[in-house]
PDB file of N, CA and C in Angstrom:
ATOM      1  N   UNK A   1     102.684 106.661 116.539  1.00  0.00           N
ATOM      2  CA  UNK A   1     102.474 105.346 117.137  1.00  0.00           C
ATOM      3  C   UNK A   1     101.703 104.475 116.163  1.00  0.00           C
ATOM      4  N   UNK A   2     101.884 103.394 116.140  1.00  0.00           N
ATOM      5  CA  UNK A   2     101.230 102.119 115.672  1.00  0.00           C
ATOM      6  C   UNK A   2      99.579 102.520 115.396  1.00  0.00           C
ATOM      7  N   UNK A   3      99.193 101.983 114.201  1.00  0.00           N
ATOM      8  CA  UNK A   3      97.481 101.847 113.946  1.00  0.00           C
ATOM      9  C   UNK A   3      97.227 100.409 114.969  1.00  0.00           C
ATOM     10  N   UNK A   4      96.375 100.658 115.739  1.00  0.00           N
ATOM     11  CA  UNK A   4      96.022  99.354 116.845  1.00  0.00           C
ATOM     12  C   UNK A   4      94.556  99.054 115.969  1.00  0.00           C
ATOM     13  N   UNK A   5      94.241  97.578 116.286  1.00  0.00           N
ATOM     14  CA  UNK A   5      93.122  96.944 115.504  1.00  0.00           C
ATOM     15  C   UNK A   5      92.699  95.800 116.706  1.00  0.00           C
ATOM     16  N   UNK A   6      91.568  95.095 116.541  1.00  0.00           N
ATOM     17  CA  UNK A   6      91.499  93.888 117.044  1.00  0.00           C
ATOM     18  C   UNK A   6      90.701  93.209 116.238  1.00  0.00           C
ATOM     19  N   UNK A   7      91.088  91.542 115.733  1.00  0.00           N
ATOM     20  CA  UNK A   7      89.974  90.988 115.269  1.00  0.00           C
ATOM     21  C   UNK A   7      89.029  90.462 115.443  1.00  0.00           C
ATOM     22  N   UNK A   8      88.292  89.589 115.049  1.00  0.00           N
ATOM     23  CA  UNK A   8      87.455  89.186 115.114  1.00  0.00           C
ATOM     24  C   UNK A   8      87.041  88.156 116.867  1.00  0.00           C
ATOM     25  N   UNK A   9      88.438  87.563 116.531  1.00  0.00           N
ATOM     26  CA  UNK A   9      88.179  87.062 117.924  1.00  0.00           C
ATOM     27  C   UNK A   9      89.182  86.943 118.679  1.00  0.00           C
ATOM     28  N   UNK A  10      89.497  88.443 118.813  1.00  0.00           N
ATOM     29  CA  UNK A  10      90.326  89.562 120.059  1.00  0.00           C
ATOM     30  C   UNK A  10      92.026  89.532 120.314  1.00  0.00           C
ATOM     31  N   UNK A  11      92.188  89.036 119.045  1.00  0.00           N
ATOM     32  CA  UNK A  11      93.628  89.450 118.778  1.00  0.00           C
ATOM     33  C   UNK A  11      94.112  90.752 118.626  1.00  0.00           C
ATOM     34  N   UNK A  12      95.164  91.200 119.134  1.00  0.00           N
ATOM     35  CA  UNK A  12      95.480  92.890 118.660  1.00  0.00           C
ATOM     36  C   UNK A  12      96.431  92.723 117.300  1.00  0.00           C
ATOM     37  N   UNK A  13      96.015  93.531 116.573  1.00  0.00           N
ATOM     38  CA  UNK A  13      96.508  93.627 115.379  1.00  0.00           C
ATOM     39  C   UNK A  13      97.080  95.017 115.267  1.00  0.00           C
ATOM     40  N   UNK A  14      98.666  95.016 115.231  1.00  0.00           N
ATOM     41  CA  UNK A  14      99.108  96.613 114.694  1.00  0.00           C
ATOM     42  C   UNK A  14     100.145  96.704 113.657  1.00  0.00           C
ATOM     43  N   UNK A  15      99.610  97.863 112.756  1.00  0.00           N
ATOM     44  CA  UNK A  15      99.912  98.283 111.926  1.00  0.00           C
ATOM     45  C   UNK A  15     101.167  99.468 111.747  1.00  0.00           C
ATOM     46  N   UNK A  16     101.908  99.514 111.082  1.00  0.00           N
ATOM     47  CA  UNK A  16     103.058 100.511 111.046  1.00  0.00           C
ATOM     48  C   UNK A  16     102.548 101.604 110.210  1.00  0.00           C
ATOM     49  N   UNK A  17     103.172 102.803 110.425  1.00  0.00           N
ATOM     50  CA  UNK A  17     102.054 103.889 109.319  1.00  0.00           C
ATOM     51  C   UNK A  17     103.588 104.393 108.588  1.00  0.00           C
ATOM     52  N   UNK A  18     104.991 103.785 108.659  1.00  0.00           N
ATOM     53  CA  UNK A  18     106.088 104.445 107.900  1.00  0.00           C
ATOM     54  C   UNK A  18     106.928 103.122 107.723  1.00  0.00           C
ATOM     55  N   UNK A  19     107.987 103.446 107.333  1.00  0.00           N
ATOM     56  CA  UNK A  19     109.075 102.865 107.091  1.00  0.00           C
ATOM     57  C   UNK A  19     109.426 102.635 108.484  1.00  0.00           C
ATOM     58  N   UNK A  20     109.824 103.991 109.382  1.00  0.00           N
ATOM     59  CA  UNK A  20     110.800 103.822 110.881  1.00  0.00           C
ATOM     60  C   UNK A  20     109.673 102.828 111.737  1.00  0.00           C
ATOM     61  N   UNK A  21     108.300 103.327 111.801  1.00  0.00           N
ATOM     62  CA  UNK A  21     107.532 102.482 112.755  1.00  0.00           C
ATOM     63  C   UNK A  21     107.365 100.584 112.211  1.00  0.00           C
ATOM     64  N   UNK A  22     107.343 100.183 110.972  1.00  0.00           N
ATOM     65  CA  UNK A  22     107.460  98.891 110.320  1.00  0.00           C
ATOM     66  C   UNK A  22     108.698  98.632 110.924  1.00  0.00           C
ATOM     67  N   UNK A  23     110.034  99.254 110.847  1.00  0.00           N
ATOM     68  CA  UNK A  23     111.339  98.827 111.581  1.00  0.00           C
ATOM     69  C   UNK A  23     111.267  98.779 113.059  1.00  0.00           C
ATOM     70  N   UNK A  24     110.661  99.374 113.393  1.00  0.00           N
ATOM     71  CA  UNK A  24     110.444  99.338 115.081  1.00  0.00           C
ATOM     72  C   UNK A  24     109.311  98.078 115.711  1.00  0.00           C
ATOM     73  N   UNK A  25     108.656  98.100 114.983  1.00  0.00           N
ATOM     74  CA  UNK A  25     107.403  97.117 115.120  1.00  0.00           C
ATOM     75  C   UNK A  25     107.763  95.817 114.857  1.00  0.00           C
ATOM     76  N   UNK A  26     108.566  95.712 113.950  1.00  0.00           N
ATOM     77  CA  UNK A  26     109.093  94.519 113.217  1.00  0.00           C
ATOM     78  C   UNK A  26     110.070  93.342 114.241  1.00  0.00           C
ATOM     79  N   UNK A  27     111.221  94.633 114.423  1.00  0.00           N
ATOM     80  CA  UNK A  27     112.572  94.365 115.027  1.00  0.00           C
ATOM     81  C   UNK A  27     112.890  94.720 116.585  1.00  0.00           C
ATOM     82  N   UNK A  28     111.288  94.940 117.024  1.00  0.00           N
ATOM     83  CA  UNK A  28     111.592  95.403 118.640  1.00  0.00           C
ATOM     84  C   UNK A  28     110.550  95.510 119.488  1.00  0.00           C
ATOM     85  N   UNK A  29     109.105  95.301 118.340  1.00  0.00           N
ATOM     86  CA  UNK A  29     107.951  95.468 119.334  1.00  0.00           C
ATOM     87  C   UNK A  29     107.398  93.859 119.315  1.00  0.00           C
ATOM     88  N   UNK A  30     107.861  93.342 118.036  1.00  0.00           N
ATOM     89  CA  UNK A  30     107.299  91.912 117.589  1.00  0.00           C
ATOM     90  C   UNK A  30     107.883  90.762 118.721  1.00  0.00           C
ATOM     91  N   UNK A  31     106.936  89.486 119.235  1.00  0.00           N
ATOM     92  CA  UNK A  31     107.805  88.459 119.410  1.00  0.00           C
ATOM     93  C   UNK A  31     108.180  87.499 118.662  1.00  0.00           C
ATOM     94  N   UNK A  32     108.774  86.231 118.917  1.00  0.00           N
ATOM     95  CA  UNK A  32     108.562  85.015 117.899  1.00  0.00           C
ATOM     96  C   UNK A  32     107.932  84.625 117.838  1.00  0.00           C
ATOM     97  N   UNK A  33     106.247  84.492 118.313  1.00  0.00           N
ATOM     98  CA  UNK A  33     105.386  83.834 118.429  1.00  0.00           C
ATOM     99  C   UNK A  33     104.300  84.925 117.166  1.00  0.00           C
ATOM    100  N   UNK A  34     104.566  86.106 117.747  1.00  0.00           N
ATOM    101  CA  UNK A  34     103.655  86.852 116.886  1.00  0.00           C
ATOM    102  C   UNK A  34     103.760  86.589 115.212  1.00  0.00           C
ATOM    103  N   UNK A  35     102.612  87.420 114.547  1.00  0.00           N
ATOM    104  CA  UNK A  35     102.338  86.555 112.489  1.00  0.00           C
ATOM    105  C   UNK A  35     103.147  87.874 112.307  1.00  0.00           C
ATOM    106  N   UNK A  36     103.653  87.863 111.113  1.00  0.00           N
ATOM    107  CA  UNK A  36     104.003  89.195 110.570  1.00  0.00           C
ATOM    108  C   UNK A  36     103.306  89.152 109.217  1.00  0.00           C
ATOM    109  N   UNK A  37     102.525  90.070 108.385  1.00  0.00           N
ATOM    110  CA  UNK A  37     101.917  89.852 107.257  1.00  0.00           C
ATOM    111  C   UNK A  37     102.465  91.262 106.385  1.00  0.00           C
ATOM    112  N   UNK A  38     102.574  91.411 105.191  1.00  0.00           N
ATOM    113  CA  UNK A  38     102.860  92.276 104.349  1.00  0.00           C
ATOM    114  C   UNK A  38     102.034  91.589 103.063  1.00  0.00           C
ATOM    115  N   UNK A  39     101.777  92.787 102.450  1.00  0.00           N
ATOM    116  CA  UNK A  39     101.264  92.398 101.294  1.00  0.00           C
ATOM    117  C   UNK A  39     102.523  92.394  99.845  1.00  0.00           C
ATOM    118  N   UNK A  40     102.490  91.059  99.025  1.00  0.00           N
ATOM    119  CA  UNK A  40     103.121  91.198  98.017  1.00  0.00           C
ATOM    120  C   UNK A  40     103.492  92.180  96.889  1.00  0.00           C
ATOM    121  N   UNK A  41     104.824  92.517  96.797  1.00  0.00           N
ATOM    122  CA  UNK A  41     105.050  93.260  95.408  1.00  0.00           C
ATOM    123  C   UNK A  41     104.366  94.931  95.714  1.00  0.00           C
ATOM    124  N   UNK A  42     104.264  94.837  96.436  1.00  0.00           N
ATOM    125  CA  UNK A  42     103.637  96.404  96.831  1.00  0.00           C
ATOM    126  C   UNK A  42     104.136  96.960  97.748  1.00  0.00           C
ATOM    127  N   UNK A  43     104.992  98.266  98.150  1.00  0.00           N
ATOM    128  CA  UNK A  43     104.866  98.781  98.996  1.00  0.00           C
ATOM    129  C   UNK A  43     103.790  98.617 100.267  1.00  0.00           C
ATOM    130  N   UNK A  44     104.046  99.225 101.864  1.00  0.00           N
ATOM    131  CA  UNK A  44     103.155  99.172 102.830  1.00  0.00           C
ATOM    132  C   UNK A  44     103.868  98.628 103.812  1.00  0.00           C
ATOM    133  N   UNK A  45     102.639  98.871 104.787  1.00  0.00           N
ATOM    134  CA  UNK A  45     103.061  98.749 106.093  1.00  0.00           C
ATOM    135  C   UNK A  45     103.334  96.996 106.826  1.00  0.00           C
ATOM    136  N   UNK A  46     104.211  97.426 107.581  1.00  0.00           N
ATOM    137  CA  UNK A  46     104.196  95.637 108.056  1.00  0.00           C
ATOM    138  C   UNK A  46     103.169  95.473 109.390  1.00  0.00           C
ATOM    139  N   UNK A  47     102.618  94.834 109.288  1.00  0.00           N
ATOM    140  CA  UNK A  47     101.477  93.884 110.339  1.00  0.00           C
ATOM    141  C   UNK A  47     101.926  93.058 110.862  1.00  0.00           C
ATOM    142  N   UNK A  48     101.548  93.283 111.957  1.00  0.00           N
ATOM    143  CA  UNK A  48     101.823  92.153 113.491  1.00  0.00           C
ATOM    144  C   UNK A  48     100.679  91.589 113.802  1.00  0.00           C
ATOM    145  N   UNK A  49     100.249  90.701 113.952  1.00  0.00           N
ATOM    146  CA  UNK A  49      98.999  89.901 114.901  1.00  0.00           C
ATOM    147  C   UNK A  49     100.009  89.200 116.329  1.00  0.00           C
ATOM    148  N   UNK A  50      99.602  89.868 117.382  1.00  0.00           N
ATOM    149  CA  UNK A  50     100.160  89.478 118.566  1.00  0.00           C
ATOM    150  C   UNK A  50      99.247  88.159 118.818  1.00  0.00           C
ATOM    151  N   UNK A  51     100.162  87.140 118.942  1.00  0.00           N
ATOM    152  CA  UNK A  51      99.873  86.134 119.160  1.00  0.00           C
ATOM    153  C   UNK A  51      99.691  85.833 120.609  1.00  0.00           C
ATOM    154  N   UNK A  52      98.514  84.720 121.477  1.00  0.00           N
ATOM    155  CA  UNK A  52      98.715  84.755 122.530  1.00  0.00           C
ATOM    156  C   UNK A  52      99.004  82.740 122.547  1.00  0.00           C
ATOM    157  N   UNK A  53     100.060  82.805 123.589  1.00  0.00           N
ATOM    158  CA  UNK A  53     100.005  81.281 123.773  1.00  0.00           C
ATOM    159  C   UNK A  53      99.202  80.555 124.490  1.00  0.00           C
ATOM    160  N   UNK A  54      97.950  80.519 124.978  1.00  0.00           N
ATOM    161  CA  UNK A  54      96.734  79.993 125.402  1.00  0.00           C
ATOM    162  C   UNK A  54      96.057  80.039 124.840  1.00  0.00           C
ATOM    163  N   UNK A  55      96.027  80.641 123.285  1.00  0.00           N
ATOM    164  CA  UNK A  55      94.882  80.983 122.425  1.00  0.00           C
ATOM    165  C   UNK A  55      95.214  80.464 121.056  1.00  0.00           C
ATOM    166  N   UNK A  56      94.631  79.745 120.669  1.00  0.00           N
ATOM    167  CA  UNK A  56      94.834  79.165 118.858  1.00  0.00           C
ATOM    168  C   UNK A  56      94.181  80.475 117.743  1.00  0.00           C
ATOM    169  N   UNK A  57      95.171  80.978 116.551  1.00  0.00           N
ATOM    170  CA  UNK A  57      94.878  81.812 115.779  1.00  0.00           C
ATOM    171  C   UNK A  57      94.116  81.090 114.758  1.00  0.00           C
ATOM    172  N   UNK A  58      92.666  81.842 114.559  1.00  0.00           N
ATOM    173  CA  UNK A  58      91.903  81.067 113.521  1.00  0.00           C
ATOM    174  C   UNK A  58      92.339  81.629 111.941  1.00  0.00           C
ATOM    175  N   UNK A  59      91.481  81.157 110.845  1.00  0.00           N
ATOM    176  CA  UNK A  59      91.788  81.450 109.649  1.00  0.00           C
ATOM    177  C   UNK A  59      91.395  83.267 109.525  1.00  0.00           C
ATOM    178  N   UNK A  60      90.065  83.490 110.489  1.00  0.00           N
ATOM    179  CA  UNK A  60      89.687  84.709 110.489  1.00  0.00           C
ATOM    180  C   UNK A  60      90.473  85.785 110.898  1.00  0.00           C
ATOM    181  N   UNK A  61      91.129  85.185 111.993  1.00  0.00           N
ATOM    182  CA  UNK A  61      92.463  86.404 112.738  1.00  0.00           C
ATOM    183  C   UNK A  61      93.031  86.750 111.433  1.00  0.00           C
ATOM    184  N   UNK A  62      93.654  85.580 110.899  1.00  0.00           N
ATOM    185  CA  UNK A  62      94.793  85.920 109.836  1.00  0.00           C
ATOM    186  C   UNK A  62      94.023  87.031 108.661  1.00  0.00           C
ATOM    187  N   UNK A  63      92.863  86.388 107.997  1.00  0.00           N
ATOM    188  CA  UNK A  63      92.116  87.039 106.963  1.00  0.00           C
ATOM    189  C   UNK A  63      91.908  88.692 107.753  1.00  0.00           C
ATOM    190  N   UNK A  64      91.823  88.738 109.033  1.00  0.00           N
ATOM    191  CA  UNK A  64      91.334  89.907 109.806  1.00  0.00           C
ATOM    192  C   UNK A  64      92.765  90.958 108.948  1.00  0.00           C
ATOM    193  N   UNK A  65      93.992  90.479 109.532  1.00  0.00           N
ATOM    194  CA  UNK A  65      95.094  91.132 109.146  1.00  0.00           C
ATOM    195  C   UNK A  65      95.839  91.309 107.580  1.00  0.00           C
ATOM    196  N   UNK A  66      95.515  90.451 107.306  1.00  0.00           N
ATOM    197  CA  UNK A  66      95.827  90.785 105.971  1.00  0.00           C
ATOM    198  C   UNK A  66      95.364  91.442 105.376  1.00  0.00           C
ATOM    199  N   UNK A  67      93.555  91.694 105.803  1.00  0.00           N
ATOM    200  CA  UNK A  67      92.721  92.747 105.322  1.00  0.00           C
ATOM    201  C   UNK A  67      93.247  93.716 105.584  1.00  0.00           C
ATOM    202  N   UNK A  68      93.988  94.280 106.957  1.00  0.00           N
ATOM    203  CA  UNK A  68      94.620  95.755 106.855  1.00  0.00           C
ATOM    204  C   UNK A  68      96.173  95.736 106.220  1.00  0.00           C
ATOM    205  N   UNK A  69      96.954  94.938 106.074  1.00  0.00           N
ATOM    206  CA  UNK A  69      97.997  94.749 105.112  1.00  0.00           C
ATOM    207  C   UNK A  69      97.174  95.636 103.619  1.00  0.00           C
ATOM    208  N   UNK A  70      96.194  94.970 103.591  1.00  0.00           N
ATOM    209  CA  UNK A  70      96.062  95.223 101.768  1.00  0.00           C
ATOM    210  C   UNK A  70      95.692  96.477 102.278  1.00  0.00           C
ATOM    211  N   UNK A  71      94.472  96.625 102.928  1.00  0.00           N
ATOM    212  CA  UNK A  71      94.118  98.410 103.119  1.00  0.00           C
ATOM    213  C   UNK A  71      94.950  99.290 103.127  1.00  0.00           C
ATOM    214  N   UNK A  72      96.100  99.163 104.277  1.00  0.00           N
ATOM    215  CA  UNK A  72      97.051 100.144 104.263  1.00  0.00           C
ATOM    216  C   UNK A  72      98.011 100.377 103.674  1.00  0.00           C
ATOM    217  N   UNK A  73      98.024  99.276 102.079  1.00  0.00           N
ATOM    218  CA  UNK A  73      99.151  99.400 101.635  1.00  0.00           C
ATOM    219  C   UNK A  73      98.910 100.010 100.259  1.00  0.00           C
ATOM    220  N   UNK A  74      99.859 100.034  99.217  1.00  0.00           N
ATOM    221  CA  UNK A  74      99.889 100.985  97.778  1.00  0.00           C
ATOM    222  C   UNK A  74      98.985 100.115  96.672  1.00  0.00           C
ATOM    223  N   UNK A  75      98.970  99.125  97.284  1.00  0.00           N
ATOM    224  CA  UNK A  75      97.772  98.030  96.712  1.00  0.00           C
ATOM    225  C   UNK A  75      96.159  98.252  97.162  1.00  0.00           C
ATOM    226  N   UNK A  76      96.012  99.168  97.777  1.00  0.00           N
ATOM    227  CA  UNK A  76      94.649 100.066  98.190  1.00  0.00           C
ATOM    228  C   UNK A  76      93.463  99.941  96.837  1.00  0.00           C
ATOM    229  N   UNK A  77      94.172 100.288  95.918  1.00  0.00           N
ATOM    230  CA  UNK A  77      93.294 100.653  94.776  1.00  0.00           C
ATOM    231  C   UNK A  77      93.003  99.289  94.083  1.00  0.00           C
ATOM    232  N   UNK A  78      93.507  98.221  94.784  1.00  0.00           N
ATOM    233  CA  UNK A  78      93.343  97.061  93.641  1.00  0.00           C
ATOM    234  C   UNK A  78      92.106  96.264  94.946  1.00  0.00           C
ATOM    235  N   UNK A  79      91.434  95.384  94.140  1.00  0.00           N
ATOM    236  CA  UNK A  79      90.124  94.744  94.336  1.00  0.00           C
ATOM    237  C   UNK A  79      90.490  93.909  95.312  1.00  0.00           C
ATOM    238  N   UNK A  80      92.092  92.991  94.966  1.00  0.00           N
ATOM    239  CA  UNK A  80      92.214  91.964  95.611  1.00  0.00           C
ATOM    240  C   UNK A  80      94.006  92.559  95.408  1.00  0.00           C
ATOM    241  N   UNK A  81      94.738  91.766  96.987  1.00  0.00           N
ATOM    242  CA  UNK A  81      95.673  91.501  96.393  1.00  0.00           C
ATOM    243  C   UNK A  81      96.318  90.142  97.167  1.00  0.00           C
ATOM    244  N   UNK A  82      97.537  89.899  96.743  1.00  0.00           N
ATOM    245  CA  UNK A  82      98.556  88.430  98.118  1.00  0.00           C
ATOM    246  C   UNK A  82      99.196  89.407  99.117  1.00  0.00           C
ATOM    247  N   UNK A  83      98.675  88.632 100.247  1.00  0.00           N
ATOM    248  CA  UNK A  83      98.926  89.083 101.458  1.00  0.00           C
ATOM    249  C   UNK A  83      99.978  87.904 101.755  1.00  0.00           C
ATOM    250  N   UNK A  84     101.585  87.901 102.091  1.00  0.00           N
ATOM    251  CA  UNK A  84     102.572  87.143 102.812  1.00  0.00           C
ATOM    252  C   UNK A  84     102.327  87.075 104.011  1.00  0.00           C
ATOM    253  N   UNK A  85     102.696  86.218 104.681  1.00  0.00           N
ATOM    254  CA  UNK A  85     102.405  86.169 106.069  1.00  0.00           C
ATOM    255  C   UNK A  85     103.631  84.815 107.032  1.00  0.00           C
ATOM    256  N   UNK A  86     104.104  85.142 107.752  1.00  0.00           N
ATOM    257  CA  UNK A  86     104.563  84.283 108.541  1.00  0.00           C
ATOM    258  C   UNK A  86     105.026  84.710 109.742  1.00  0.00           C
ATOM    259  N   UNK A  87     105.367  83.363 110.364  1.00  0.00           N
ATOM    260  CA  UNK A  87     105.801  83.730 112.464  1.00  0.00           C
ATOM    261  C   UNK A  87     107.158  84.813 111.819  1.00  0.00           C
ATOM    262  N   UNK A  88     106.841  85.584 113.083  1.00  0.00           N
ATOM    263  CA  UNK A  88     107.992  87.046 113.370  1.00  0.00           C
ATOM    264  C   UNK A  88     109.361  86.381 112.945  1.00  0.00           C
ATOM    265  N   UNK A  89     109.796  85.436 113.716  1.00  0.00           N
ATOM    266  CA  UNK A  89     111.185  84.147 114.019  1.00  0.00           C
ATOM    267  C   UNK A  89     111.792  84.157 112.058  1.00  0.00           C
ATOM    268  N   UNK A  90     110.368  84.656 111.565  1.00  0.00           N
ATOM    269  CA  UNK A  90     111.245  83.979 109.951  1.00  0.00           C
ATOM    270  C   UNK A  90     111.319  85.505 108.974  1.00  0.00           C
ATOM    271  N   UNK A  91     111.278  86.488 109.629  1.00  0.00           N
ATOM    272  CA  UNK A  91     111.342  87.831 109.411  1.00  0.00           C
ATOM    273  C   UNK A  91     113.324  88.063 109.479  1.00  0.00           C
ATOM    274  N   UNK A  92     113.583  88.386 108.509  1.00  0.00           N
ATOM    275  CA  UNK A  92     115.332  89.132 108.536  1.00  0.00           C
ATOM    276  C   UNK A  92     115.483  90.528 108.284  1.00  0.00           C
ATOM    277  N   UNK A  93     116.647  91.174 108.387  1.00  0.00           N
ATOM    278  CA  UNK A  93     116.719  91.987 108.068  1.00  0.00           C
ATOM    279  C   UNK A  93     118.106  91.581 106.898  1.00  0.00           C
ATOM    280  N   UNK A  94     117.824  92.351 105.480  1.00  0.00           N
ATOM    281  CA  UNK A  94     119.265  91.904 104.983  1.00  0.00           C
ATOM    282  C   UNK A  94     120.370  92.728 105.177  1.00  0.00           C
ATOM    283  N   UNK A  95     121.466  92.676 105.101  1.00  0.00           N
ATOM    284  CA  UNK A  95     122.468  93.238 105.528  1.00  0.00           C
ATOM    285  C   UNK A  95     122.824  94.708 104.465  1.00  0.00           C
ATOM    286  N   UNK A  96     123.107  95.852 104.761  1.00  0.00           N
ATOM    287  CA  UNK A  96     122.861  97.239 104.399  1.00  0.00           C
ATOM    288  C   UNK A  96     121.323  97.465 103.781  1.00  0.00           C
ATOM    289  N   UNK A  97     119.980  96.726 104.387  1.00  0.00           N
ATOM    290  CA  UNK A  97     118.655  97.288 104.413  1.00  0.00           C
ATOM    291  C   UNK A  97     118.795  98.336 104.581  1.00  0.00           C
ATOM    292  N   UNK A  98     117.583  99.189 104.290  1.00  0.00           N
ATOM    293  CA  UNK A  98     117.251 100.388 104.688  1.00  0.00           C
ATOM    294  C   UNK A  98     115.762  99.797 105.447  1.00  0.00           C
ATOM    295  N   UNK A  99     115.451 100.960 106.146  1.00  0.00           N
ATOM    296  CA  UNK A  99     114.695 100.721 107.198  1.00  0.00           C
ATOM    297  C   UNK A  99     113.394 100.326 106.875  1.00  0.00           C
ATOM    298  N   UNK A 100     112.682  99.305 107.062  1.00  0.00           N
ATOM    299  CA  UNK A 100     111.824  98.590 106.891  1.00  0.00           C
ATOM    300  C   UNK A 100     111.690  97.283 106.080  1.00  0.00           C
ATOM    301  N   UNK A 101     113.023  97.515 105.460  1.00  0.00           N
ATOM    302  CA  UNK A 101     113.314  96.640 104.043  1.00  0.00           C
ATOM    303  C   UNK A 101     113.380  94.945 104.988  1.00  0.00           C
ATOM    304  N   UNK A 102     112.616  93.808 104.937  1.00  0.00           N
ATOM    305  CA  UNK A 102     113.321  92.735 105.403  1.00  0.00           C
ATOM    306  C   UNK A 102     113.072  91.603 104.351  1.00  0.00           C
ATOM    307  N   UNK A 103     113.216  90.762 104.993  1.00  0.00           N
ATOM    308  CA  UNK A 103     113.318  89.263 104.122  1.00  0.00           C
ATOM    309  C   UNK A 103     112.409  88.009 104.486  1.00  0.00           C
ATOM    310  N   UNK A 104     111.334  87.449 103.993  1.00  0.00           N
ATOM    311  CA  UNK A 104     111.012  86.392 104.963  1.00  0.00           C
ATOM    312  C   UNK A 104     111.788  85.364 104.370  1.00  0.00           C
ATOM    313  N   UNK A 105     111.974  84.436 105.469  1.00  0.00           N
ATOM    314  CA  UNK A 105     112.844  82.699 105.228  1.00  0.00           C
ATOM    315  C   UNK A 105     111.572  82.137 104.252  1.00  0.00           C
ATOM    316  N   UNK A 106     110.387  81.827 105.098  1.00  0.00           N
ATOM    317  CA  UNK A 106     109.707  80.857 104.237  1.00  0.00           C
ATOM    318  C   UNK A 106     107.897  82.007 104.982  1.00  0.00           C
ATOM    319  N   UNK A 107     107.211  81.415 104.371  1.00  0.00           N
ATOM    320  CA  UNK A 107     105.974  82.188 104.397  1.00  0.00           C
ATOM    321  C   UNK A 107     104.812  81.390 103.730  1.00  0.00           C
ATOM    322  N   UNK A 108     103.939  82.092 104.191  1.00  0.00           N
ATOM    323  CA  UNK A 108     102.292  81.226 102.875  1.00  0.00           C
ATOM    324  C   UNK A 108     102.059  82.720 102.928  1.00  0.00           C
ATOM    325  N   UNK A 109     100.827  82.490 102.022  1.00  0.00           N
ATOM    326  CA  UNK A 109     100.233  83.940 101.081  1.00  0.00           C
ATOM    327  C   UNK A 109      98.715  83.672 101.258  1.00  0.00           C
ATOM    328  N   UNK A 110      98.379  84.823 101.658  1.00  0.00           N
ATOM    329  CA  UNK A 110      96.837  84.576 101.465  1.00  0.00           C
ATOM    330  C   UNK A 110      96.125  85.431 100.333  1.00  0.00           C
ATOM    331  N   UNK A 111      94.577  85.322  99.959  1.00  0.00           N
ATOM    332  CA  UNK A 111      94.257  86.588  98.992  1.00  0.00           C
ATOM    333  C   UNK A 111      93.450  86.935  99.999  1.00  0.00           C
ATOM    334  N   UNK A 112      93.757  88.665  99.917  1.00  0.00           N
ATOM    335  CA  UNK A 112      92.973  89.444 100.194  1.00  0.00           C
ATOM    336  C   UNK A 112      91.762  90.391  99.373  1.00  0.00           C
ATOM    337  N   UNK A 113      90.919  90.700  99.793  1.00  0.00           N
ATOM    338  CA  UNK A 113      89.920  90.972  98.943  1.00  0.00           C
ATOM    339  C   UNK A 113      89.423  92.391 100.163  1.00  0.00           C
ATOM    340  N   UNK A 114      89.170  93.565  99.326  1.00  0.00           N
ATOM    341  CA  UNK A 114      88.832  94.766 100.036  1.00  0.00           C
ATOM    342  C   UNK A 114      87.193  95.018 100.063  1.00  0.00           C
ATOM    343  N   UNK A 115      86.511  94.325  98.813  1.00  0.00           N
ATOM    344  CA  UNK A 115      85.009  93.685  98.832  1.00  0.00           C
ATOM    345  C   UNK A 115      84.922  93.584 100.294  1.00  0.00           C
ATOM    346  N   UNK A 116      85.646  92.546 100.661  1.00  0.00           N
ATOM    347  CA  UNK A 116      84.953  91.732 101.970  1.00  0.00           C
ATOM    348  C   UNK A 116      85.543  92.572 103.185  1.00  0.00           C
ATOM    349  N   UNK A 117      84.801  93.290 103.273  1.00  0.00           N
ATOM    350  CA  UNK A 117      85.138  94.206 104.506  1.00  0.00           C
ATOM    351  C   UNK A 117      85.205  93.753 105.858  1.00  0.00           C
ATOM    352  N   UNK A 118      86.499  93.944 106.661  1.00  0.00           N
ATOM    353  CA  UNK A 118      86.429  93.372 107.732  1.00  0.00           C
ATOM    354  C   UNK A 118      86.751  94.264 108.606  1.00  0.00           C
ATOM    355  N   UNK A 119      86.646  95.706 108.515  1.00  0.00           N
ATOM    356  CA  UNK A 119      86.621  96.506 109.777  1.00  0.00           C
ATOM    357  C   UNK A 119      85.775  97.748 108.862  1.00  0.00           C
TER     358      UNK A 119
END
């Protein structure tokens, strides 16, 4: 099952720990409203921040998740890395993917930094 998280100010944040759970999480647990974040050029898990619609996502939610993007991903060992991020809605899958493999339409990038510890 999913790594479950919450941030800072009580978003659930979950994490995929494989390839099959990132495909499942991605393509069946995610809505359109929810962030999807991966970290750049690196292997790892895909991140969900469940979005709520009565609630505005601050800069911290996002920084919250991207912090476990970089943690849990093959970019572990590096200081800092770019965390991608965008709504679920702009997440694809390309056609003969393998499982986890997707595409974003359009996205922003944040830096993550493992210094700044956020769990």
């Amino acid at each position: 099952m999913f790594k479950e998280f919450t941030s800072k100010n009580g978003f659930r944040i979950l994490v995929g720990k494989d390839s099959k759970e990132n495909e499942q999480l991605t393509h069946r647990v995610a809505k359109d409203s929810d962030i999807f974040f991966h970290v750049s050029d690196y292997p790892g898990p895909h991140v969900i921040l469940i979005s709520e619609s009565d609630r505005a996502v601050l800069m911290d939610d996002l920084k919250d998740a991207a912090y476990l993007a970089h943690f849990h991903s093959n970019a572990k060992n590096k200081k800092s890395a770019n965390v991608d991020y965008t709504a679920i809605r702009n997440v694809t899958k390309p056609k003969g993917a393998t499982y986890g493999e997707v595409e974003l339409l359009k996205f922003k990038t944040l830096k993550s930094s493992l210094e700044d510890k956020r769990f």
